[in-house]
Protein backbone atom coordinates (compact mmCIF):
# COMPACT_ATOMS: atom_id res chain seq x y z
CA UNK A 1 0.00 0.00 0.00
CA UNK A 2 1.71 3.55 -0.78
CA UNK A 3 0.89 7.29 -1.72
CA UNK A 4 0.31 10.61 -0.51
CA UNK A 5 -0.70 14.51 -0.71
CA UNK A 6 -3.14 17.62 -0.34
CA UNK A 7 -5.00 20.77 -1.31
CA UNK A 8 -6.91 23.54 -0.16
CA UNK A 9 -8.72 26.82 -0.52
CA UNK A 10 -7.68 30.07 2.37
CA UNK A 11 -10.72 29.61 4.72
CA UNK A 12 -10.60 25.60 4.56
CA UNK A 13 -10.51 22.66 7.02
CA UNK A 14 -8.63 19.72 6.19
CA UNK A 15 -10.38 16.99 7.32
CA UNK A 16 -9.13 13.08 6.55
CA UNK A 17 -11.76 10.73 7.49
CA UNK A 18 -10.99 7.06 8.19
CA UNK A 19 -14.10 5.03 7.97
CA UNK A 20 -13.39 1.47 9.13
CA UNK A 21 -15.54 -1.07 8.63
CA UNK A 22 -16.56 -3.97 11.06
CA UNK A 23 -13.44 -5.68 9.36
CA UNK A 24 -9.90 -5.62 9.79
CA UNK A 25 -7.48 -2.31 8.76
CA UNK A 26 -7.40 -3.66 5.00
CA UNK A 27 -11.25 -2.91 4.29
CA UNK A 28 -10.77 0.71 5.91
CA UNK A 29 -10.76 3.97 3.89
CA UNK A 30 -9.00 7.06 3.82
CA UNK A 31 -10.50 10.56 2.85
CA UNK A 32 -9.02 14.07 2.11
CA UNK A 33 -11.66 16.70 2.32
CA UNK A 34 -11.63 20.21 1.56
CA UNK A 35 -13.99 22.11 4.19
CA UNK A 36 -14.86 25.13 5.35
CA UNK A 37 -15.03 25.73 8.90
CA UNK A 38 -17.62 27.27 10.50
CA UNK A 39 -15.21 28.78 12.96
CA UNK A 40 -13.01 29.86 10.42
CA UNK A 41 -10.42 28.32 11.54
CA UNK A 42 -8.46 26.44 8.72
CA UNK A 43 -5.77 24.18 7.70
CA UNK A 44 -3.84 25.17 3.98
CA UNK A 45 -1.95 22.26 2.19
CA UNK A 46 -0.08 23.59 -0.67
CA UNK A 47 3.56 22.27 -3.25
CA UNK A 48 6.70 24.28 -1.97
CA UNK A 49 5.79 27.29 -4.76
CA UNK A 50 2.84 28.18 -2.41
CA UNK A 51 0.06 26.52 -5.07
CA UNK A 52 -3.01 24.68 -3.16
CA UNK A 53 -2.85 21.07 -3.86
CA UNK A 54 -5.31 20.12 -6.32
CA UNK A 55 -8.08 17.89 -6.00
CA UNK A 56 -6.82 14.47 -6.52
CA UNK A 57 -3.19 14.80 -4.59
CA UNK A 58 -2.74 11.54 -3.15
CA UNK A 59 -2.72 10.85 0.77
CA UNK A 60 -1.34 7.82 2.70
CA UNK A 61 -1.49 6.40 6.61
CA UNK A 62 0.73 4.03 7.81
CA UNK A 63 3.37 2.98 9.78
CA UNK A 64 7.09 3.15 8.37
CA UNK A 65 8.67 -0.75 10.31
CA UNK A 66 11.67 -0.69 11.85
CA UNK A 67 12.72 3.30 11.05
CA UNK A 68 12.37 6.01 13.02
CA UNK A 69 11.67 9.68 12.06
CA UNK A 70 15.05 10.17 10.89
CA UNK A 71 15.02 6.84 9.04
CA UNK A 72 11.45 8.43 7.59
CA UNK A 73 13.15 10.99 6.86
CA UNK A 74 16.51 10.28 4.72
CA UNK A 75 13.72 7.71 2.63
CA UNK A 76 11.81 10.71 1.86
CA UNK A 77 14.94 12.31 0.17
CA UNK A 78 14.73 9.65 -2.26
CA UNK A 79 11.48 10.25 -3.79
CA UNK A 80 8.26 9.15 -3.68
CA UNK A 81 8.57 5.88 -5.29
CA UNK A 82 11.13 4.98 -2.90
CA UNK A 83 9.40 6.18 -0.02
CA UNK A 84 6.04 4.72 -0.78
CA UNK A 85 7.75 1.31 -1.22
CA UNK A 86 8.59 1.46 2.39
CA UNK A 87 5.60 2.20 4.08
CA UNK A 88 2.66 -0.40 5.30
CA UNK A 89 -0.45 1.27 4.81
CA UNK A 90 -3.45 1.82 6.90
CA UNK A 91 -6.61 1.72 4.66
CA UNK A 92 -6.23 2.67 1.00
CA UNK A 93 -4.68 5.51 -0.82
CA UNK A 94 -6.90 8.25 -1.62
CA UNK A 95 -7.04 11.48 -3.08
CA UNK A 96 -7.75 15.20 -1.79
CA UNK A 97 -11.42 15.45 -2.41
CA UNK A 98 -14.84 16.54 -1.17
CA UNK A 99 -14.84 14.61 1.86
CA UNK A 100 -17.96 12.72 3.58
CA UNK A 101 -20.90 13.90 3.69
CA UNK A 102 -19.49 17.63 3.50
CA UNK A 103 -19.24 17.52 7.21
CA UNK A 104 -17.24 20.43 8.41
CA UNK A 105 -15.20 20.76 11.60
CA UNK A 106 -12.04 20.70 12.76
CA UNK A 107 -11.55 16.78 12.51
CA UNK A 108 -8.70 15.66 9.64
CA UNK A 109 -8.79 11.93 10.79
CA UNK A 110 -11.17 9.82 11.85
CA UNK A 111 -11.84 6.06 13.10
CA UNK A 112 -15.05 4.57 13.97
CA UNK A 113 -12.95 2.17 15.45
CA UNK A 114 -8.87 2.23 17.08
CA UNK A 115 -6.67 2.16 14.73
CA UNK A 116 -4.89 -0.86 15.53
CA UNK A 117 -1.30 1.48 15.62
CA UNK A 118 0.50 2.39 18.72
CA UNK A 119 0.51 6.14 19.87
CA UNK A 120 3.05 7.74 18.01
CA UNK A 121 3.50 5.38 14.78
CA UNK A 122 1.29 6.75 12.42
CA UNK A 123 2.17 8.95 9.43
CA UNK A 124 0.44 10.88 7.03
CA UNK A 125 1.97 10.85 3.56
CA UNK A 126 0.79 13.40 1.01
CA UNK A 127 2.20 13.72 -2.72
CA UNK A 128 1.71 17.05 -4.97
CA UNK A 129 0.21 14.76 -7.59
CA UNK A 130 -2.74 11.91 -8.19
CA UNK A 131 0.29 9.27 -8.93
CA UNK A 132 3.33 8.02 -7.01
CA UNK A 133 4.55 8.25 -10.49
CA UNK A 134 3.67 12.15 -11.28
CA UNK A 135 4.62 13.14 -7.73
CA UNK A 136 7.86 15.53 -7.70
CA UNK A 137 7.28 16.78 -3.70
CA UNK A 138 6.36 14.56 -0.54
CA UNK A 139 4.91 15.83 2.62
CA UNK A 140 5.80 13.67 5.55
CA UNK A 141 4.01 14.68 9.11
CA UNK A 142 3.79 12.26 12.31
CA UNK A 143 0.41 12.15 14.00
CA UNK A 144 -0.12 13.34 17.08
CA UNK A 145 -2.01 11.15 20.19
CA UNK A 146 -5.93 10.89 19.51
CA UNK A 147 -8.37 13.65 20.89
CA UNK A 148 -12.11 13.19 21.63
CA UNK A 149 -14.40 14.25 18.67
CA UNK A 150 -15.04 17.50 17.25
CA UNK A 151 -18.80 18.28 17.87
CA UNK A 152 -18.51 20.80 15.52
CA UNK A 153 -18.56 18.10 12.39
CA UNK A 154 -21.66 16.20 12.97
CA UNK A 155 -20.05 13.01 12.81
CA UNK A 156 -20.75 10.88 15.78
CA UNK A 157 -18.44 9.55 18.34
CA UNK A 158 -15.16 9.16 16.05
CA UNK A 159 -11.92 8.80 17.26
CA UNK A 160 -9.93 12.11 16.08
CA UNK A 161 -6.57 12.97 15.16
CA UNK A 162 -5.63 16.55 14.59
CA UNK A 163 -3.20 17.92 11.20
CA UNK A 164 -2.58 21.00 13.29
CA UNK A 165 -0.95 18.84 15.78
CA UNK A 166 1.18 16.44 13.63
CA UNK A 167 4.92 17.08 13.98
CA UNK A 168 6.71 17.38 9.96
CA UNK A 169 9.23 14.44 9.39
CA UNK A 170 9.39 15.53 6.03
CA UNK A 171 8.31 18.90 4.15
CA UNK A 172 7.63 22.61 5.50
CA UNK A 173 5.36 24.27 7.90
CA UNK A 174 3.97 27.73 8.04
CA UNK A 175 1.61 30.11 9.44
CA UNK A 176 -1.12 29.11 7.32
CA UNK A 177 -0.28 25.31 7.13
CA UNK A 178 2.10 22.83 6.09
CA UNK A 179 3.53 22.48 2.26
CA UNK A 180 5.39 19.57 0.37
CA UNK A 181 8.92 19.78 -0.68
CA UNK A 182 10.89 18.34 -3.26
CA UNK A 183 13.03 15.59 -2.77
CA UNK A 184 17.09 16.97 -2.95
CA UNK A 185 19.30 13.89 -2.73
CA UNK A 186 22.58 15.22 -1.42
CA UNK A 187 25.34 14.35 -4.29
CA UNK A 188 28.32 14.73 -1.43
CA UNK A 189 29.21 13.11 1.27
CA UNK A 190 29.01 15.93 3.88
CA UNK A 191 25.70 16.86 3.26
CA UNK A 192 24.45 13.46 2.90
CA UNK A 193 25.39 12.75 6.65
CA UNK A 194 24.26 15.90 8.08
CA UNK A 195 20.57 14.81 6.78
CA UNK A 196 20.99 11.27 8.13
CA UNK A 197 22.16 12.63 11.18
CA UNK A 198 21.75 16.42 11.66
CA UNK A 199 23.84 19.33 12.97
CA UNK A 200 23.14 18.48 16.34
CA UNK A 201 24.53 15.29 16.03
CA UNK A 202 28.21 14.33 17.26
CA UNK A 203 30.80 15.43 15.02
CA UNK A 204 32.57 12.42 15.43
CA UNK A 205 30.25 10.04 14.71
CA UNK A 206 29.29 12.16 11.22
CA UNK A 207 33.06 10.73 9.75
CA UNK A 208 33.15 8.23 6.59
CA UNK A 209 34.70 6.17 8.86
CA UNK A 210 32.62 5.71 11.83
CA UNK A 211 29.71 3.72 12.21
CA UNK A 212 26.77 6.16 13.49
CA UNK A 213 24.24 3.44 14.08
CA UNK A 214 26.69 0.78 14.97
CA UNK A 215 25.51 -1.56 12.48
CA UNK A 216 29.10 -2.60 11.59
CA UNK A 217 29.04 -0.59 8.46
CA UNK A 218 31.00 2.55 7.53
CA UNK A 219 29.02 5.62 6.98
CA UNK A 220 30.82 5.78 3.70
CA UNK A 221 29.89 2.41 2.98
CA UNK A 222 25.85 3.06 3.46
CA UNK A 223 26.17 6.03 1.59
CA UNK A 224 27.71 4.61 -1.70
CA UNK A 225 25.40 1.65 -1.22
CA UNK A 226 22.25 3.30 -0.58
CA UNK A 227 21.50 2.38 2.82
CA UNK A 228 20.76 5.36 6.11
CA UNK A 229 23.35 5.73 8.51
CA UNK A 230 21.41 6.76 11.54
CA UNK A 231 19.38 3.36 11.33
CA UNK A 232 20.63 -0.23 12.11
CA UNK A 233 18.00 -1.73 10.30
CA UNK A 234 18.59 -0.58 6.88
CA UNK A 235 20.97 -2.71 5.39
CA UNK A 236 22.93 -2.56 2.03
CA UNK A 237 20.87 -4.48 -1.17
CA UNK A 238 23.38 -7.53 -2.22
CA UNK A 239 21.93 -9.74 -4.49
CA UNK A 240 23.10 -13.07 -5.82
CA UNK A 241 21.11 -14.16 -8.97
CA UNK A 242 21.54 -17.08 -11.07
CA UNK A 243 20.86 -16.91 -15.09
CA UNK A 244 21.27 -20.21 -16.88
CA UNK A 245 23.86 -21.74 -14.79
CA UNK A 246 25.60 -18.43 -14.32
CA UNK A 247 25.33 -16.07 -11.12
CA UNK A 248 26.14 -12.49 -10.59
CA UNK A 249 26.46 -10.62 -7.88
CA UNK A 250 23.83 -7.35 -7.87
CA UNK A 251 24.59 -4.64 -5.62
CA UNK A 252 22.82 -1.00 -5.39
CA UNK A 253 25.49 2.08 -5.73
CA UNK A 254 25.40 5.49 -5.34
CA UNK A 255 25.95 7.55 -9.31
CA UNK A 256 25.59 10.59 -8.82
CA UNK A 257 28.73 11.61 -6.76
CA UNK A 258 31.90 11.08 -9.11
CA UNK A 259 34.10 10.71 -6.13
CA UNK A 260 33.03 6.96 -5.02
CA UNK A 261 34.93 4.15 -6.13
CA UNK A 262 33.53 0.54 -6.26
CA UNK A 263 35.33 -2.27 -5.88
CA UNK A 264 34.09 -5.80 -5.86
CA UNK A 265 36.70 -8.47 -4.51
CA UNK A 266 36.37 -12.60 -4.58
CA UNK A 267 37.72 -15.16 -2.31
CA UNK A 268 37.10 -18.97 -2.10
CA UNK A 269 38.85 -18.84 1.60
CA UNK A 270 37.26 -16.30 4.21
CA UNK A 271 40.88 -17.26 5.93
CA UNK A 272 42.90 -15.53 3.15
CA UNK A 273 44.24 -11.90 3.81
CA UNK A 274 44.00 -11.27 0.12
CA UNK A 275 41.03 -10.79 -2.11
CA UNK A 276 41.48 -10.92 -5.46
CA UNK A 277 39.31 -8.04 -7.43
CA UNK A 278 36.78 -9.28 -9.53
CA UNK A 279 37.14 -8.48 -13.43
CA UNK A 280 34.21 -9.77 -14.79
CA UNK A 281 32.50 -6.84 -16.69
CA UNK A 282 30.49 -4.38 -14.73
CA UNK A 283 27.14 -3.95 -15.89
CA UNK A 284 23.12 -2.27 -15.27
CA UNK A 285 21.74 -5.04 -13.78
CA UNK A 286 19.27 -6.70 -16.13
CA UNK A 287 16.94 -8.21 -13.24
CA UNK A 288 16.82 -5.46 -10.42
CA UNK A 289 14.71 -7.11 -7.22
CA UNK A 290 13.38 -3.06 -7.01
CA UNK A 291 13.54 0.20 -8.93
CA UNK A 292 16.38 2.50 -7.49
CA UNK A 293 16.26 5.50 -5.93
CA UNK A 294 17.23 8.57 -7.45
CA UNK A 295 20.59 8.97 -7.98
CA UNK A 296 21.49 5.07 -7.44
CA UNK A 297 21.36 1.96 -9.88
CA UNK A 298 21.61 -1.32 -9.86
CA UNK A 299 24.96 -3.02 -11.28
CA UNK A 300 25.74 -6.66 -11.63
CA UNK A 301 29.26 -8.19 -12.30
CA UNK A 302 29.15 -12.31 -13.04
CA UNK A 303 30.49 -14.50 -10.42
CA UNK A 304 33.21 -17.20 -11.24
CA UNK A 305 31.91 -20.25 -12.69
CA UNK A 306 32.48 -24.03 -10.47
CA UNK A 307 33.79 -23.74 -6.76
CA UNK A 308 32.04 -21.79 -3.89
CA UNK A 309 32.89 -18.37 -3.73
CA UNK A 310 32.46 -15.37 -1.11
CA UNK A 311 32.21 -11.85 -2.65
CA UNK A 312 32.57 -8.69 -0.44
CA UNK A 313 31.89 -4.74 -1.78
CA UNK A 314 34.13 -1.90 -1.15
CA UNK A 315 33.30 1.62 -1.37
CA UNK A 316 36.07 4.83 -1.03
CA UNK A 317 36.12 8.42 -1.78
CA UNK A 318 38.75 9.78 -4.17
CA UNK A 319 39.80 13.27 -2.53
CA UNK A 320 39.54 15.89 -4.88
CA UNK A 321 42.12 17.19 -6.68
């Protein structure tokens, strides 16, 4: 389950509506509506040039396993295909509409049952267009704890979770409301790790050679390999695949910084000191398990044909001249 986004006109509520059904999460639904509040009290969702979202803009809830709101965070950089891919919905994708029953209020989510998601879990994910695919920007925001009802929308006794009160992950927040911003992969090393980790983090930690999330991998060896280095549970992508009798080795890399150097190395002995580079041609892998994220791609080099083999990657930065 994936997608995301928003729109809105200057005196309008956003209101999201989650009508479950008797059923489990699957059979639930998930509604962006575009109200006016009695109170006048509204909620804006507009692209990064200021521009209401238009009717249609995708919106998501879910849960994002295993990462945290960094790890939410350096995903979004990627894109929305890549960030969709990661998340496990709650209810179906919808888009930024006329909402139910034109109830107004102050109410953006709502559940005629719990959720099923612990306090604190649950995302909103909201794209500038009707298609993962067409999406440029991504609004990320985390979801506050549920609130009683608002009276104010006629809708009786719903759960309610509040926009105004979600915290952005991902994306920009203003006066008027919150707005979606384009993903900007970082093509340096530097500015890669200060959005994995952030300025406040420790300086030391922020090296190519240290190990922020102690993962036993290199910070320079999750960035050239497409993995975050503030979470232990993203891993490098290292495939083995096997085409008529012949395997390759896939791996994910990093193509857009010119400074990163691959290497691939072979060794039938894991007792051996020296590994032996592998010289098979490097190609785009013909067979990638899932699209890449901006900036990467998937390359494949053929293993050596009869005996067991163990392959290991290497990844180093060529200092600049």
């Amino acid at each position: 389950m994936k997608p995301i986004p928003q729109s809105f006109l200057s005196r309008a509520t956003v209101l999201l509506l989650v009508a479950l059904s008797a059923m489990a999460c699957p059979a639930s639904n998930v509604v962006m509506s575009n109200l006016f509040s009695a109170e006048g009290s509204s909620t804006t969702l507009t692209d990064s040039s200021g521009a209401l979202l238009a009717s249609g803009s995708l919106v998501q809830l879910g849960t994002f396993p295993g990462l945290g709101e960094a790890g939410v965070a350096a995903l979004a950089l990627h894109g929305p295909v890549t960030l969709m891919s990661g998340i496990d919905g709650f209810g179906s994708a919808f888009g930024v509409g006329a909402g139910a029953g034109n109830a107004e209020g102050r109410i953006e989510i709502t559940a005629n049952e719990a959720v099923g998601i612990a306090t604190g879990e649950l995302y909103a994910v909201i794209l500038n267009a009707p298609t993962v695919e067409a999406a440029t920007e991504v609004l990320v925001l985390k979801l506050a704890d549920s609130v009683p009802a608002d009276d104010a929308s006629s809708l009786p006794g719903y759960l309610a979770v509040h926009l105004r009160d979600a915290e952005v992950v991902f994306g920009a927040q203003g006066a008027g409301g919150f707005s979606t911003q384009a993903a900007t992969i970082p093509t340096s090393f530097d500015a890669w790790i200060l959005g994995q980790l952030g300025e406040d983090s420790d300086p030391t930690l922020r090296s190519a050679g240290a190990d922020a999330d102690g993962d036993g991998l290199t910070n320079l060896l999750e960035y050239g390999l497409g993995s975050l280095a503030g979470d232990s549970s993203s891993r490098p992508r290292i495939e083995i695949q096997e085409t008529s009798g012949e395997y390759h080795v896939l791996s994910l890399r990093r193509m857009d910084d010119p400074a990163l150097v691959f290497a691939c190395e072979v060794q039938a002995d894991l007792s051996e000191i020296v590994w032996p580079l592998l010289e098979t041609p490097l190609l785009e892998a013909a067979n990638p398990p899932v699209p890449a994220p901006d900036g990467h791609q998937w390359m494949q080099q053929r293993l050596p044909s009869g005996s067991r083999a163990f392959v290991r990657l290497k990844v180093t930065a060529e200092e600049a001249p």
